[in-house]
Protein backbone atom coordinates (compact mmCIF):
# COMPACT_ATOMS: atom_id res chain seq x y z
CA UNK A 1 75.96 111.91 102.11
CA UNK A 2 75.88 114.86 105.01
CA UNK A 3 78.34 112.41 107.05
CA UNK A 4 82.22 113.00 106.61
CA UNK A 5 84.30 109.48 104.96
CA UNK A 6 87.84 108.76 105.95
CA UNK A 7 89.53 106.87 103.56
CA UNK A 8 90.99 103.48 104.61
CA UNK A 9 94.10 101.61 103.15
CA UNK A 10 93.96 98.02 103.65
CA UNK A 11 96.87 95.82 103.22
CA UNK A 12 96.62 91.59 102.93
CA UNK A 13 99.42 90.40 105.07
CA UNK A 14 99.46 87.39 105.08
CA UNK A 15 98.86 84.15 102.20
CA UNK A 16 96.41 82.73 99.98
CA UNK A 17 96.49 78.75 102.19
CA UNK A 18 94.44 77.57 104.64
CA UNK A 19 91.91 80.37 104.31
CA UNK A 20 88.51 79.91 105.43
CA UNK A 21 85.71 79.96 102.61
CA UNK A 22 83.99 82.58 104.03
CA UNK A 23 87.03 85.00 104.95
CA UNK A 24 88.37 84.26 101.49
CA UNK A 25 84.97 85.52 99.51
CA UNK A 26 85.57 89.00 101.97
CA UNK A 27 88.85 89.13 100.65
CA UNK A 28 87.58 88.63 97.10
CA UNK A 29 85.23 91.12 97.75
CA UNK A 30 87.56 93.44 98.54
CA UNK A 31 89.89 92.95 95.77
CA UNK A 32 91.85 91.19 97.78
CA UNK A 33 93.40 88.31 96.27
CA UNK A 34 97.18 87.68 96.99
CA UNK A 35 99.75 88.68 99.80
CA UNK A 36 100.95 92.80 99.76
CA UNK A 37 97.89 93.29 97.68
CA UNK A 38 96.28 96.41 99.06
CA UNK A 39 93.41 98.48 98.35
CA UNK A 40 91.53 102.00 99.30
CA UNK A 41 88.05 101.77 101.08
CA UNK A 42 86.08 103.87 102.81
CA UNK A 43 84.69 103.81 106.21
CA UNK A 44 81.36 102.96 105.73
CA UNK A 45 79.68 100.44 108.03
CA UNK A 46 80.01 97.44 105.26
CA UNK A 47 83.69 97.98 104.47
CA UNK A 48 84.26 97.97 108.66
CA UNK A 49 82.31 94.18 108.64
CA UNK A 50 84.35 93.24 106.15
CA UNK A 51 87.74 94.27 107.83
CA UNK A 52 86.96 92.46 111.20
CA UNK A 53 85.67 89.52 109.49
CA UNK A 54 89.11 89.04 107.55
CA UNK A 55 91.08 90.85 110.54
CA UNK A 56 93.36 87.90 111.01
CA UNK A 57 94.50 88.53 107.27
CA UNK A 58 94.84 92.33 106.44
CA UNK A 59 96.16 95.42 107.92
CA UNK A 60 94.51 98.96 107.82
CA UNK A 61 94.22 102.27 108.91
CA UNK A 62 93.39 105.85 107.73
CA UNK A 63 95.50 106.69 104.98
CA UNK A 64 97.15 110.28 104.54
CA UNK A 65 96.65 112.55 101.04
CA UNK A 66 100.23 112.53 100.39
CA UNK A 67 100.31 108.02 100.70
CA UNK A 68 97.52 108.11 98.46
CA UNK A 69 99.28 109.85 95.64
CA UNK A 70 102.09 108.03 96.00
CA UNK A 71 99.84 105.14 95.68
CA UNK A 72 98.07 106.60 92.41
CA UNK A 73 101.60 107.58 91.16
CA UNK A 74 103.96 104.38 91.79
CA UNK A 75 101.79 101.59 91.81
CA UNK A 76 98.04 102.79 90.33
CA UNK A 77 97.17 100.91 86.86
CA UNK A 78 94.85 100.81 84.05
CA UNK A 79 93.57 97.78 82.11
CA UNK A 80 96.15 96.37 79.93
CA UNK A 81 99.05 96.57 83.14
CA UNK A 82 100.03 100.38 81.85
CA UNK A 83 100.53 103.09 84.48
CA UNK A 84 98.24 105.50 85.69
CA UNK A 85 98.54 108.75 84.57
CA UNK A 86 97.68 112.13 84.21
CA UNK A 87 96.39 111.96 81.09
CA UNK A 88 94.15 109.30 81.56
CA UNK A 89 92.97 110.78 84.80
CA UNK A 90 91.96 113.76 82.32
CA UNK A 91 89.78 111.61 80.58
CA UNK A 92 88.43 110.52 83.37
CA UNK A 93 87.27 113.88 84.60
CA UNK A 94 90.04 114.99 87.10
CA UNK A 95 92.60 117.36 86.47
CA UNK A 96 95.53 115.71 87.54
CA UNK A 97 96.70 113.06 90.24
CA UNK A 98 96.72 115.15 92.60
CA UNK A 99 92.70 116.29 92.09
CA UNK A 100 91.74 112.55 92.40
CA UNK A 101 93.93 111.91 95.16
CA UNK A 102 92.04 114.19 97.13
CA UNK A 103 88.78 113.19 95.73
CA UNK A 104 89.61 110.06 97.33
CA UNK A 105 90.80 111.37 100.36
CA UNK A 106 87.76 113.20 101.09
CA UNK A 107 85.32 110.22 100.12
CA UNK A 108 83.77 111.95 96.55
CA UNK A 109 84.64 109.40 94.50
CA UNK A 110 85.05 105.21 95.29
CA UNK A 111 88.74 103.51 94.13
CA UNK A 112 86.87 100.28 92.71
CA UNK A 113 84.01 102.78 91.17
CA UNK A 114 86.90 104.26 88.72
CA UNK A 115 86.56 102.80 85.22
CA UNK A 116 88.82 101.05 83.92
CA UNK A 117 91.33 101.70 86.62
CA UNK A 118 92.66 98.22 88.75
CA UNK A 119 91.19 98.24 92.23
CA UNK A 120 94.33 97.48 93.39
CA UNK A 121 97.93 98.08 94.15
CA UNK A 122 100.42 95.20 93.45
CA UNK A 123 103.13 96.48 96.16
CA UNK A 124 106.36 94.66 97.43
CA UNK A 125 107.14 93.08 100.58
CA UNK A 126 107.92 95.75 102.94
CA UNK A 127 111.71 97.03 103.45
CA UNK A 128 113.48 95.57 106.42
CA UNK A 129 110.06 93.45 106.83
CA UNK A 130 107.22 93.46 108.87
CA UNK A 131 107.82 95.17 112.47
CA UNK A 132 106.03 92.11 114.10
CA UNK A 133 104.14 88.23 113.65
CA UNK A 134 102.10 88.37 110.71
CA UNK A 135 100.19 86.11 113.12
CA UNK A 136 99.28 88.54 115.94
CA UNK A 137 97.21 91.27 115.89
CA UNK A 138 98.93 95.06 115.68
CA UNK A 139 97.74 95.60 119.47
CA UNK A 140 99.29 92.73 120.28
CA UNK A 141 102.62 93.85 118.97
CA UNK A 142 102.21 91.85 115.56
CA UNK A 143 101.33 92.79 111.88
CA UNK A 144 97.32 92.29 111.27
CA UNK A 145 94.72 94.25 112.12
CA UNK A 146 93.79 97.92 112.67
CA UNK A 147 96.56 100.17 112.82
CA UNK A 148 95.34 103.74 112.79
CA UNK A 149 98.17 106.47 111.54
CA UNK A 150 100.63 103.54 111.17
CA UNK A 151 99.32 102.26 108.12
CA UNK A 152 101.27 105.55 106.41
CA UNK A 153 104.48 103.76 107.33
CA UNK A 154 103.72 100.95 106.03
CA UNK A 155 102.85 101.69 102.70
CA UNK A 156 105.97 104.13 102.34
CA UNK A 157 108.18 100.92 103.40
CA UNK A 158 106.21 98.64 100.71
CA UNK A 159 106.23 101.14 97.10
């Protein structure tokens, strides 16, 4: 593991109809499974097939430390729907949020490799909405797609 990860927020955007079967097993792969459902990733050449494939249906972009503690803080959960916290980050290893927020950041450790923890964050819809068409792509002016930095925005608007 000599190369450097980024670590990759990806946001589903739009509904669960009228997906195709093969775009909806991606999305199931990635933990995916309703609308404002979003997850952290890596950018490892599998995860980057998997975004384009279901491009038409999720956002993403390289997420910032400080996003991904927020994350960890306001929406992060354990089996059994209780909050994630410092305590049972202990257990896990870490000394605090902040520790595995960077060990996440950095690419040390994988979201969905974290036992017991939910591979994913439950967030709302975001304030004052989307900025475009949840049916065009972000280039394009719309919602979907990649994003880059912007994804940052995003998230702060939907926690």
């Amino acid at each position: 593991m000599s190369e450097k990860r980024t670590c990759l927020a990806v946001i589903r955007v739009r509904g669960v109809s009228d997906v195709f079967r093969e775009i909806k097993d991606t999305l199931k792969m990635l933990h995916l499974s309703r609308n404002c459902h979003a997850t952290l990733v890596d950018d490892r050449p599998s995860y980057v097939g998997m975004l384009r494939k279901a491009r038409n249906y999720v956002t993403w972009g390289e997420v910032s430390l400080e996003n991904i503690l927020l994350l960890l803080r306001k929406r992060g959960r354990i089996v059994g729907n209780r909050k994630l916290t410092d305590d049972y980050v202990k257990e896990l290893g870490y000394k605090s949020l902040e520790d595995l927020a960077e060990a996440l950041h950095v690419g040390k450790v994988e979201f969905e490799g974290l036992s017991n923890v939910k591979p994913v964050f439950r967030l709302h819809p975001p304030k004052k909405g989307f900025t475009g068409k949840v049916k065009r792509s972000f280039a394009a002016g719309g919602v979907t797609g990649y994003r880059r930095e912007a994804i940052n925005d995003l998230i702060k608007r939907m926690v």
